[in-house]
Protein backbone atom coordinates (compact mmCIF):
# COMPACT_ATOMS: atom_id res chain seq x y z
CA UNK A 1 2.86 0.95 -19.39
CA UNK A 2 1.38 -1.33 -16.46
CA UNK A 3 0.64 -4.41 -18.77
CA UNK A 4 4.48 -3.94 -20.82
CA UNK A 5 5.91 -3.83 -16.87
CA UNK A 6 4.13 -7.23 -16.14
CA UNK A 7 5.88 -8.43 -18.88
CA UNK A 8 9.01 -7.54 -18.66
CA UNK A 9 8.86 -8.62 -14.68
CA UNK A 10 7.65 -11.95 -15.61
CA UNK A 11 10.42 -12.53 -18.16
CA UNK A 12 13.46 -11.24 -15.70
CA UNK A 13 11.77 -14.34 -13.34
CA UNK A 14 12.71 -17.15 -16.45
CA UNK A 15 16.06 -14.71 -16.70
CA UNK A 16 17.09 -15.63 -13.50
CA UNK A 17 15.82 -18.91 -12.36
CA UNK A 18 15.57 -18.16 -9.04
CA UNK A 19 11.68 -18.01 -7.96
CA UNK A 20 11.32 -20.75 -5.20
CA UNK A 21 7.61 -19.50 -4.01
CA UNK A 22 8.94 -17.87 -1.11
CA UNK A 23 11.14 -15.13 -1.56
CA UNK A 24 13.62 -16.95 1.05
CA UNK A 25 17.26 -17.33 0.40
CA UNK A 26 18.50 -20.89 -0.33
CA UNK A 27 21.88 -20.46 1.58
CA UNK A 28 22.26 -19.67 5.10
CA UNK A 29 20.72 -16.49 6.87
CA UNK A 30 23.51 -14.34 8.37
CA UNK A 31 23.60 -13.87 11.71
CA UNK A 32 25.36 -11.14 13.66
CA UNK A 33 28.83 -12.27 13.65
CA UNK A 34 29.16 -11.58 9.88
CA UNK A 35 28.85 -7.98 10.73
CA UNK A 36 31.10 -7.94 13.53
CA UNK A 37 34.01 -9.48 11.71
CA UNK A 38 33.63 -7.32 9.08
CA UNK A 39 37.27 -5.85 8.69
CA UNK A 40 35.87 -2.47 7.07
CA UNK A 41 32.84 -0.26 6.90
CA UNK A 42 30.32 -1.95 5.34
CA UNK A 43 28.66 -0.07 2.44
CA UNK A 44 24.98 -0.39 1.98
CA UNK A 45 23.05 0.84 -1.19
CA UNK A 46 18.84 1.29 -0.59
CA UNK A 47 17.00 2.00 -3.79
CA UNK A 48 13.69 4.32 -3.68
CA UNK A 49 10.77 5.54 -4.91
CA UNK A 50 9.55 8.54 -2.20
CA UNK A 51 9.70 12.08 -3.85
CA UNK A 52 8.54 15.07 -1.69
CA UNK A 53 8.40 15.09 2.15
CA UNK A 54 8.46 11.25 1.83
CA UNK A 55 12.08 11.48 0.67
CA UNK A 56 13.44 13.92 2.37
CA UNK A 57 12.10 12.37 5.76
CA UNK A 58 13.55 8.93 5.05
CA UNK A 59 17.04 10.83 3.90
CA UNK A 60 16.80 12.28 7.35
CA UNK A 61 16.17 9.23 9.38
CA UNK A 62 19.09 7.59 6.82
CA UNK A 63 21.62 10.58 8.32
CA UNK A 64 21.21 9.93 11.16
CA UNK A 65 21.57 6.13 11.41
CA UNK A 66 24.85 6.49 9.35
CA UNK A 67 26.16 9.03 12.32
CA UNK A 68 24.98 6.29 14.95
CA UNK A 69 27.46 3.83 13.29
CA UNK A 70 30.32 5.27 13.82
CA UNK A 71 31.28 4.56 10.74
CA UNK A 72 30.98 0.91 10.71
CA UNK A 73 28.46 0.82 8.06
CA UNK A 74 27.70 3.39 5.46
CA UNK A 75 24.20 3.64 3.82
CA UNK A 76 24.18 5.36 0.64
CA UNK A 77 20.53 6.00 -0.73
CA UNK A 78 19.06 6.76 -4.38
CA UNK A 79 15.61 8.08 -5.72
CA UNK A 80 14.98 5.94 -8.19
CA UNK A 81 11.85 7.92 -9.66
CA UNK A 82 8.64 6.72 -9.45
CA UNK A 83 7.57 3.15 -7.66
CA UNK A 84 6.91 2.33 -11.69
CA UNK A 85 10.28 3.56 -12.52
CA UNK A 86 12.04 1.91 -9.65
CA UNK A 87 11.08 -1.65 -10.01
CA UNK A 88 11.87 -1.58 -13.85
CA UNK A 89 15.44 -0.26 -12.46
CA UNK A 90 15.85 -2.91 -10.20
CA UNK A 91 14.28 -5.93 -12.72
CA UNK A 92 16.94 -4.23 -14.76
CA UNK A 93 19.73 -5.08 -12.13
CA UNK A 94 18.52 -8.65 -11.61
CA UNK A 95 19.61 -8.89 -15.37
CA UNK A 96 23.00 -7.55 -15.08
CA UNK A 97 23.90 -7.62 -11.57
CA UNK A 98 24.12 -5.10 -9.26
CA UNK A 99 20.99 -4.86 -7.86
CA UNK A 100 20.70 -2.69 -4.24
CA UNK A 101 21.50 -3.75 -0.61
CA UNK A 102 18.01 -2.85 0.27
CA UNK A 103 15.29 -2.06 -1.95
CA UNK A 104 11.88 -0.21 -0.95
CA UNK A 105 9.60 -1.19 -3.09
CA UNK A 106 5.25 -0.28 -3.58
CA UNK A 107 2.84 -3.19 -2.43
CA UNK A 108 1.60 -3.96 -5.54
CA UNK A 109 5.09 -5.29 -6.16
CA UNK A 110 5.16 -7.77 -3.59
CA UNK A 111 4.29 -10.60 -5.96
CA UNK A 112 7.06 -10.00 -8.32
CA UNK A 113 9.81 -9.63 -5.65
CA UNK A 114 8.66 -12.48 -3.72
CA UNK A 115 8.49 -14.56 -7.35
CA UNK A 116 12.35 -13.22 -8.37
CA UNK A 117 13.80 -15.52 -5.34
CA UNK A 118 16.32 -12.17 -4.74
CA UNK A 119 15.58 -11.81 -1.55
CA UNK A 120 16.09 -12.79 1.93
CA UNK A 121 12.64 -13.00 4.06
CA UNK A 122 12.28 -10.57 6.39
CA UNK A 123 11.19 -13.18 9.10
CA UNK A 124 14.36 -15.41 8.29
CA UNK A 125 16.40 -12.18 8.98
CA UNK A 126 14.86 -11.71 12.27
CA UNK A 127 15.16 -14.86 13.53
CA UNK A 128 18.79 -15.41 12.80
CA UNK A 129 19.30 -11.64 14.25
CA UNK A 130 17.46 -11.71 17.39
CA UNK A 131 18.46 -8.31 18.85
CA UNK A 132 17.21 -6.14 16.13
CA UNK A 133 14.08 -5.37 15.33
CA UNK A 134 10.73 -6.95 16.99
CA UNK A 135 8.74 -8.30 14.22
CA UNK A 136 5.58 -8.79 17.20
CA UNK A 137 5.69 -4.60 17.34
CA UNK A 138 4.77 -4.21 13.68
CA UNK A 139 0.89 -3.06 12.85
CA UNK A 140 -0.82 -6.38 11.98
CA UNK A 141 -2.54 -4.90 9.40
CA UNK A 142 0.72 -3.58 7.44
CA UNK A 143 2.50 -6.71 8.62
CA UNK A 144 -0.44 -9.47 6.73
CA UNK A 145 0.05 -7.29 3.35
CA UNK A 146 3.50 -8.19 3.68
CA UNK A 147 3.49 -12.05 4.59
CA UNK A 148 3.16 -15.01 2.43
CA UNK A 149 2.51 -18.85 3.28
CA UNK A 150 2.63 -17.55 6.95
CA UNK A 151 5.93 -15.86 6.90
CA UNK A 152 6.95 -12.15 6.67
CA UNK A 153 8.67 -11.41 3.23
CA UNK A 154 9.59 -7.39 3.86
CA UNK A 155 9.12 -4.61 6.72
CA UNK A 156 6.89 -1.70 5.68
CA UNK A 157 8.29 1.48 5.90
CA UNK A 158 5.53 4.08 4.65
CA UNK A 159 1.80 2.69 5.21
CA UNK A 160 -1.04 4.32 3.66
CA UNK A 161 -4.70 3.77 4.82
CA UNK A 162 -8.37 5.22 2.93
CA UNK A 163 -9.72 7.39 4.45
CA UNK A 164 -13.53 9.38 4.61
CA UNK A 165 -13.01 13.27 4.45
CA UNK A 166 -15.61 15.38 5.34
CA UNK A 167 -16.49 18.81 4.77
CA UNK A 168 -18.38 19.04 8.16
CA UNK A 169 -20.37 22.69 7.44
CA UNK A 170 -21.96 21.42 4.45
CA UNK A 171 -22.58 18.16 6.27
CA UNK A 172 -24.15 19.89 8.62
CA UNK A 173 -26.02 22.63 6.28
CA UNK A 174 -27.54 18.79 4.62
CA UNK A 175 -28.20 17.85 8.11
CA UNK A 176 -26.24 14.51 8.04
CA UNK A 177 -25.77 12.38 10.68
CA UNK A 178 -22.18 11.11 10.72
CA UNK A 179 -23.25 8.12 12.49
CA UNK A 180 -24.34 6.65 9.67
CA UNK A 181 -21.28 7.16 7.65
CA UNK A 182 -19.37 3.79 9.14
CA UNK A 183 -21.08 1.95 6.32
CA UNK A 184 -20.61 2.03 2.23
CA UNK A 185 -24.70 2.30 2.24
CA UNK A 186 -24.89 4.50 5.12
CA UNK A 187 -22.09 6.69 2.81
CA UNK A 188 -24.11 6.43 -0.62
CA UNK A 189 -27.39 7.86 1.18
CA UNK A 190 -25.61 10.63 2.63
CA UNK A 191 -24.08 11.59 -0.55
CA UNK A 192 -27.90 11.79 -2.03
CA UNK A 193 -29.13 13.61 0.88
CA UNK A 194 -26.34 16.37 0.75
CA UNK A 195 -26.41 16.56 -3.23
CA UNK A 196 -30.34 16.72 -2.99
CA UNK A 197 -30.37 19.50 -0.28
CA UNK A 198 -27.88 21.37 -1.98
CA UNK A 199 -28.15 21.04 -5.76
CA UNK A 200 -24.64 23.08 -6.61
CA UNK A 201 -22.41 20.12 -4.41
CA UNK A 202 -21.88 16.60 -5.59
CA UNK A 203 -22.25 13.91 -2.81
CA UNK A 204 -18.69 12.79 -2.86
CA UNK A 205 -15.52 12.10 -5.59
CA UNK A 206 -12.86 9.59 -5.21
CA UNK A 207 -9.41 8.74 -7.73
CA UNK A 208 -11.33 6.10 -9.74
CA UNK A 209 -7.84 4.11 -10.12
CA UNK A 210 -7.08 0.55 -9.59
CA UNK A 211 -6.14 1.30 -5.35
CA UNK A 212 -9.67 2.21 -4.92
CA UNK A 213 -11.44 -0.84 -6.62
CA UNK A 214 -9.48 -3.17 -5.22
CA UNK A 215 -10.46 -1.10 -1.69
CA UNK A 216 -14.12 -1.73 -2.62
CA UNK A 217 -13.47 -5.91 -2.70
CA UNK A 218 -11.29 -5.45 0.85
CA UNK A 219 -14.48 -3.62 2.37
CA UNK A 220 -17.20 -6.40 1.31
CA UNK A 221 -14.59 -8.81 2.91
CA UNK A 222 -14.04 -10.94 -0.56
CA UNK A 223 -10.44 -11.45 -1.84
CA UNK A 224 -9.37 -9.75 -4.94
CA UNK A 225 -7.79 -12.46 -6.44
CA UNK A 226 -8.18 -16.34 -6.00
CA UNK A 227 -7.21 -18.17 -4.47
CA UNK A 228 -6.89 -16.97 -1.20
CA UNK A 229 -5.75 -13.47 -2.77
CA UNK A 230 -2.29 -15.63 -3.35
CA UNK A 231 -1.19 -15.80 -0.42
CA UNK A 232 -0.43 -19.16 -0.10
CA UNK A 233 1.94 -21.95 -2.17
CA UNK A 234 0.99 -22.07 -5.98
CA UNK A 235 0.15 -17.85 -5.62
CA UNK A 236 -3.01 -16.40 -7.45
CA UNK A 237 -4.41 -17.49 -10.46
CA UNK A 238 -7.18 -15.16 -11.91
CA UNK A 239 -8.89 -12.29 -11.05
CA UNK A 240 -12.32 -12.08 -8.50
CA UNK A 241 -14.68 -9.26 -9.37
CA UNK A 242 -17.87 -10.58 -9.37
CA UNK A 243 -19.28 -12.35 -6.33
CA UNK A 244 -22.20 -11.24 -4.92
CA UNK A 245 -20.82 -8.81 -1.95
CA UNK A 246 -18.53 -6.99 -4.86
CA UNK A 247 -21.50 -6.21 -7.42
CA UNK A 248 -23.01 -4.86 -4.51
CA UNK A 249 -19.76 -3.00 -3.54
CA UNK A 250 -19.34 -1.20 -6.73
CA UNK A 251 -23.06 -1.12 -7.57
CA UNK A 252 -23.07 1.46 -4.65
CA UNK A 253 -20.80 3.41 -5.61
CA UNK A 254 -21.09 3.27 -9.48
CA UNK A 255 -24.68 4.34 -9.19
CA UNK A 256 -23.49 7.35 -7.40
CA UNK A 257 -21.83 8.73 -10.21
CA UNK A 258 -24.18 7.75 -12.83
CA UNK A 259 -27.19 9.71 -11.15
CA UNK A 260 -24.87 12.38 -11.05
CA UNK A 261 -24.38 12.59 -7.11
CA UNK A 262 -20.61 12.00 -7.39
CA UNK A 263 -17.86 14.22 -9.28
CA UNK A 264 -15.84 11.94 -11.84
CA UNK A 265 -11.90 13.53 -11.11
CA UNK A 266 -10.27 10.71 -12.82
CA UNK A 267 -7.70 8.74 -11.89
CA UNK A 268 -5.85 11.72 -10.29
CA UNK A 269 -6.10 11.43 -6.14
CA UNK A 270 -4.68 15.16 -6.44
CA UNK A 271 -7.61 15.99 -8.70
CA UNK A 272 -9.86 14.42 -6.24
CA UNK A 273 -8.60 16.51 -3.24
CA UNK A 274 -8.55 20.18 -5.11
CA UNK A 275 -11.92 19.22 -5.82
CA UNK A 276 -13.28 18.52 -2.03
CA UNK A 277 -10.67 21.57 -1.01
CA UNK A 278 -12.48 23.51 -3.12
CA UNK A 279 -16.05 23.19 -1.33
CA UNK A 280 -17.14 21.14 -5.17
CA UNK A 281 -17.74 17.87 -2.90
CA UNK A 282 -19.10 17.23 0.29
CA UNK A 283 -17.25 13.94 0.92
CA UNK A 284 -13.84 12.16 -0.49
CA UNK A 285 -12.36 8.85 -0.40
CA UNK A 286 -8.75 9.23 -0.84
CA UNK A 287 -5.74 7.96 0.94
CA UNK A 288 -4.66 9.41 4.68
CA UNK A 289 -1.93 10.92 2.47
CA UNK A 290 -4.21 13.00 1.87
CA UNK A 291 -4.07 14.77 5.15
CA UNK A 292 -0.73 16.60 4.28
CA UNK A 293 -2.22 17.91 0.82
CA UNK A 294 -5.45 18.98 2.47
CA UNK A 295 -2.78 21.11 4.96
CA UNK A 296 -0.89 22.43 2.11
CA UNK A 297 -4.11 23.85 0.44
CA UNK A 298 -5.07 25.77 3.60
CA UNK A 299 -8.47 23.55 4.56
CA UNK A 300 -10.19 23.91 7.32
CA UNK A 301 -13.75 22.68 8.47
CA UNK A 302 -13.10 19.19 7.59
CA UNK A 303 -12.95 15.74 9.28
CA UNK A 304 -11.15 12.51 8.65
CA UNK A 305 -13.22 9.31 8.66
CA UNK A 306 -12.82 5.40 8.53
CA UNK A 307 -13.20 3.89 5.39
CA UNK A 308 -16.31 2.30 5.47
CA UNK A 309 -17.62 -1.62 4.75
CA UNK A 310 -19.87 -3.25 3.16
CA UNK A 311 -19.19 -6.48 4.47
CA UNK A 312 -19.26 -8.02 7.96
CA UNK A 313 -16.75 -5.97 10.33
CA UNK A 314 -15.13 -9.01 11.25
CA UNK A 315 -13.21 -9.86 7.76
CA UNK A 316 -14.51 -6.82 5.84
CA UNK A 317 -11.87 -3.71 6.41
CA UNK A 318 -9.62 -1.06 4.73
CA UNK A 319 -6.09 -3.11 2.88
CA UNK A 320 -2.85 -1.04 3.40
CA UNK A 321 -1.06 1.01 0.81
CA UNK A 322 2.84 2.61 0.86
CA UNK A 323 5.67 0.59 0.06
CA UNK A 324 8.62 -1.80 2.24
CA UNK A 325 12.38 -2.87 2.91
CA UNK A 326 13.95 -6.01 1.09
CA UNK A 327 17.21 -7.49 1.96
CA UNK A 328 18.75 -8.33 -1.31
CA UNK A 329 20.60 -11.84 -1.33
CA UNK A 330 21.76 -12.30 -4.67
CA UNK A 331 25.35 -10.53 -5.27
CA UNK A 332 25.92 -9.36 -1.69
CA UNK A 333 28.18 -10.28 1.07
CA UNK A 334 26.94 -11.58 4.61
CA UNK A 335 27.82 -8.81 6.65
CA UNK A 336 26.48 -6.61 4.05
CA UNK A 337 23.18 -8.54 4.40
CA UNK A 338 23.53 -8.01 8.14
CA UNK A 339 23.90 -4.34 7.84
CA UNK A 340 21.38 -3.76 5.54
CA UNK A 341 19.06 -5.48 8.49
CA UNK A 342 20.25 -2.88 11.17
CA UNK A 343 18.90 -0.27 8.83
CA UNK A 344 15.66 -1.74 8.38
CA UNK A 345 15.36 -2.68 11.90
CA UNK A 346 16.82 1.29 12.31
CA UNK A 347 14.03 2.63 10.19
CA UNK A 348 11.51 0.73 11.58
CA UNK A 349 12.14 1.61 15.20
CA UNK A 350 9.79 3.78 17.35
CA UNK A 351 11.62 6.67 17.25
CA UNK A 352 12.40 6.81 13.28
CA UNK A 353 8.81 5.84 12.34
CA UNK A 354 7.36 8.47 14.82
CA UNK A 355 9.58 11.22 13.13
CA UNK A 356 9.12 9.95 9.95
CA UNK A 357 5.22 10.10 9.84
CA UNK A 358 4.96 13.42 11.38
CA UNK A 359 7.11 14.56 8.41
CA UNK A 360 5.29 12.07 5.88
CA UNK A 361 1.79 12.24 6.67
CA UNK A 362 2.06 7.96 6.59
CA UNK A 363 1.11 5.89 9.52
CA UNK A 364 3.60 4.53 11.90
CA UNK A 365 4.29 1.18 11.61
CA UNK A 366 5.45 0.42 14.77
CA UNK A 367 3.28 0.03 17.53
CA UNK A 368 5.46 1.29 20.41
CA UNK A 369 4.78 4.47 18.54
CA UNK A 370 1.14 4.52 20.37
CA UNK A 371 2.83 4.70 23.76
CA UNK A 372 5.31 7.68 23.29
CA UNK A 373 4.35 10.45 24.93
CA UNK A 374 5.14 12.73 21.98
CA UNK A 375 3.02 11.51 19.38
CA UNK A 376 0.11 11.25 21.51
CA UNK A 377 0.65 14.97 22.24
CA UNK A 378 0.88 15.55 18.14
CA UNK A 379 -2.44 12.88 17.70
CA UNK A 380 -4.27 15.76 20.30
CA UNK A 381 -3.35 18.33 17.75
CA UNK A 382 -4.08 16.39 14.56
CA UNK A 383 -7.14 14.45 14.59
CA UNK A 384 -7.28 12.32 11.76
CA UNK A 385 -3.88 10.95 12.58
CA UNK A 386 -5.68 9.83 15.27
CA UNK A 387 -8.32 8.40 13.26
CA UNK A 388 -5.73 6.73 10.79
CA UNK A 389 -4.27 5.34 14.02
CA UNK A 390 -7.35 3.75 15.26
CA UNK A 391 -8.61 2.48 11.74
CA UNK A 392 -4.87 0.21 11.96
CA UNK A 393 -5.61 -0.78 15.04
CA UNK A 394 -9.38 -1.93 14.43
CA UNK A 395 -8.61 -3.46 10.84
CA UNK A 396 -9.03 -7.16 11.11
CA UNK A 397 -6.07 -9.02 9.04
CA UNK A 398 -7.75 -11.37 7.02
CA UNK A 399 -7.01 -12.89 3.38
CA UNK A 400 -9.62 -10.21 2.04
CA UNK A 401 -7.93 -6.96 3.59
CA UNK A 402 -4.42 -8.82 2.82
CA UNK A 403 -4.59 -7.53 -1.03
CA UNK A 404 -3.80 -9.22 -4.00
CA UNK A 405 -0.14 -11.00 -4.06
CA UNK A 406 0.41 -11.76 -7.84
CA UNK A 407 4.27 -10.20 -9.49
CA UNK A 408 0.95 -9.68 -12.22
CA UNK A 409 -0.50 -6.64 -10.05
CA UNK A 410 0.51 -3.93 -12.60
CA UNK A 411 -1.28 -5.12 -15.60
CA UNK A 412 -4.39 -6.15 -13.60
CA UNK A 413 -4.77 -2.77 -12.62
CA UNK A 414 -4.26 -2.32 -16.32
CA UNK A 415 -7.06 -4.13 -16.87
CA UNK A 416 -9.35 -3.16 -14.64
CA UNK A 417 -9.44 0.52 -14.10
CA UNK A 418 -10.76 1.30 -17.97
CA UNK A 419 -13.91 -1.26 -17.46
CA UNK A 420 -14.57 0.29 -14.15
CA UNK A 421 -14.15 4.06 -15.30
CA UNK A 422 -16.90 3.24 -17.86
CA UNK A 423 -18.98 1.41 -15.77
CA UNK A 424 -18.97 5.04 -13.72
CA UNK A 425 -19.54 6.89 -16.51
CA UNK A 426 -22.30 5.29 -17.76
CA UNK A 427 -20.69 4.01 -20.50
CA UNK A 428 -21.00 0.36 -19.76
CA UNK A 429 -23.29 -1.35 -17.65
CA UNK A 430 -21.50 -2.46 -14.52
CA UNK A 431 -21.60 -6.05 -14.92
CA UNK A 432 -20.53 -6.13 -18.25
CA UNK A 433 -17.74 -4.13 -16.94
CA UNK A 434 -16.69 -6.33 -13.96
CA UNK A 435 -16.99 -9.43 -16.14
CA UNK A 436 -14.69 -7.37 -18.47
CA UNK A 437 -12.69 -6.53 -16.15
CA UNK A 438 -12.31 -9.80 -14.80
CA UNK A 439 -11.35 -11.77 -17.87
CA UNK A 440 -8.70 -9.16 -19.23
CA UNK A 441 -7.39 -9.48 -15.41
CA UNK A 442 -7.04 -12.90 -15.11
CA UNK A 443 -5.51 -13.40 -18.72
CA UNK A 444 -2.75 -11.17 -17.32
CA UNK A 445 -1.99 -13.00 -14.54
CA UNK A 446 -2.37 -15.92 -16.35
CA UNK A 447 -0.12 -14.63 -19.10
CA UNK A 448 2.43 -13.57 -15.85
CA UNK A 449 2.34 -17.05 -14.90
CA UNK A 450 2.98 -18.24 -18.04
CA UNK A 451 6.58 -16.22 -18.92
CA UNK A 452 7.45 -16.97 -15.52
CA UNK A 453 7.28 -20.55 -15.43
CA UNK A 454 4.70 -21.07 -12.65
């Protein structure tokens, strides 16, 4: 499915014609005016992917921006499915016309839109609309995923971070020191200790999906892709998995599971969690989403830690997750453009992202947030919220902890995640895997890069 997506992405780019590197519009950025002598409400269409709590949150916040109008512009918003089943809706558009106002789209599609020359940057609308939102207030962290050649291409709207979870009686019971748990070593030996002083728990279990290796590169501080994880002009052009601080990366944790101190869930994050819920695993790497489903299944005893490095603190850290806001260009009118910015700049506002997380379980994005009185009573009752919010605030944005930018992100994960789940297993040494992994990566960016006329 991931490596047929990549495809048919890459072909909509030759479609269209309209990649210039940057993601920018080639006409003139609309500026407030447009709006205001707009004659009639101005209707804007957003395109998603959140399901659940997510969606409902985000219909909420969209409410009540429509009533703050007064009438002047009217959003109208549409689950589009999945992330997977949204961007082949909207590739889909780009062919035909009629693509959305706004789309919110998952980071591993950043490449792609950036590559389809649809949309207007982010940083271009912000600068031609001054009084809206304050690009300076937006996490660093969630606002390097999103930027390209040194400027902003989207706003995040839902930001996901890994996390450690702990189960902290049978940490205790194994006599742990949680100290020692700020590094991916420090991690591994706790997961033998606890598995060796209590034979019927595993160590730890992650998702063993593509989020999670490309996590593991972040954390020894080496981009995923080359060069530069393509972030800069020319984007990337294969696939790194097998430098010296990434053996080491997945060595660590690869061993775990083939000596039997870690429980193989799959690729299922939800599998993951039921398992650590269920007192089957001591520790868990999975996403700070995770928080809400460890609420829903009634857990208690348990603490949420940072993710931990393996690389130097300094360029080594956790890269963001969730999904952001484009500003279509590419069929729609100026003042539509212009209203579609006052809801991003609406949804990304202190107030709407504080409401929205405590609904979502996903990090604000907005840093005001910190200062509201309000959420730091809610961080006083929720803990790791608190430790989500720190671990944003402490990650360092550099090109490793940036993620990969390639429109080719789908069918590397493609690639990669059935080398590394048999280098897990046992199945396949590990660096036959990773050099696996690596070449069937890179052909399929180079194979993106080929249909798409880079």
């Amino acid at each position: 499915m991931a490596g047929s997506l990549t495809t048919a992405l890459a072909l909509t780019l030759t479609g269209c014609g309209a990649s210039d590197g940057g993601g920018t519009a080639t006409d003139a950025v609309p500026g407030p005016s447009a709006l205001a002598n707009a004659e009639k409400p101005v209707t804007v269409t957003l395109w998603h992917g959140l399901g659940g709590p997510a969606g409902q949150a985000l219909q909420d916040e969209i409410d009540a921006f429509n009533k703050s109008t007064g009438g002047k512009i009217v959003v109208k918003a549409s689950f589009q499915g999945s992330y997977a089943d949204a961007i082949a809706k909207y590739t889909s558009a780009i062919r035909s016309g009629g693509t959305p106002s706004v789309m919110v789209s998952n980071d591993i599609t950043s490449g792609y839109l950036r590559d389809a020359g649809q949309t207007v940057a982010a940083q271009d609308m912000a600068a031609a609309n001054p009084d809206d939102l304050d690009l300076d207030k937006l996490r660093p962290a969630a606002r390097n995923y999103y930027t390209a050649d040194g400027k902003l291409l989207a706003v995040p709207l839902n930001t996901s971070m890994p996390l450690l979870y702990v189960n902290d009686t049978l940490l205790d019971q194994a006599k742990v020191d949680r100290s020692t748990l700020g590094t991916l070593s420090g991690v591994a030996a706790a997961a033998r200790k606890i598995h060796g002083a209590l034979p019927g728990v595993k160590g730890i279990d992650q998702p063993l999906d593509g989020w999670w290796f490309e996590q593991l590169s972040a954390a020894a501080g080496v981009p995923y892709c080359t060069p530069d994880n393509g972030r800069k002009a020319g984007g990337a052009t294969a696939l790194s998995l097998t430098s010296g601080p990434q053996r080491t990366a997945f060595g660590i944790m690869a061993k775990l599971y083939t000596d039997g101190v870690g429980l193989d869930t799959g690729d299922d994050g939800n599998a993951a969690l039921s398992a650590f819920a269920a007192g089957k695993t001591a520790m868990m790497f999975n996403s700070s989403g995770a928080i809400g489903g460890l609420t829903e299944a009634g857990m208690k005893g348990y603490s949420a830690l940072p993710y931990p490095v393996s690389g130097s603190p300094s360029t080594a850290g956790a890269a963001i997750g969730g999904a952001a806001m484009w500003v279509d260009r590419t069929g729609h009118s100026a003042a539509e453009k212009v209203a579609s910015w006052k809801l991003i700049s609406y949804l990304a506002s202190p107030g709407a992202q504080e409401r929205f997380a405590k609904a979502s379980g996903y990090a604000p994005i907005n840093t005001a947030v910190d200062n509201s009185p309000t959420w730091k009573g809610f961080l006083a009752q929720h803990e790791p919220y608190a430790v989500l919010g720190k671990q944003f605030a402490d990650a360092p944005a550099t090109t490793a902890t940036s993620g990969c930018l390639s429109g080719a992100m789908p069918g590397v994960r493609d690639a990669v995640v059935p080398q590394m789940q048999q280098a897990f297993s046992g199945k396949k040494s590990l660096d036959s895997a990773l050099k696996a992994a690596q070449e069937a990566a890179t052909a399929k960016i180079e194979d993106y890069r080929k249909q798409a006329g880079q």
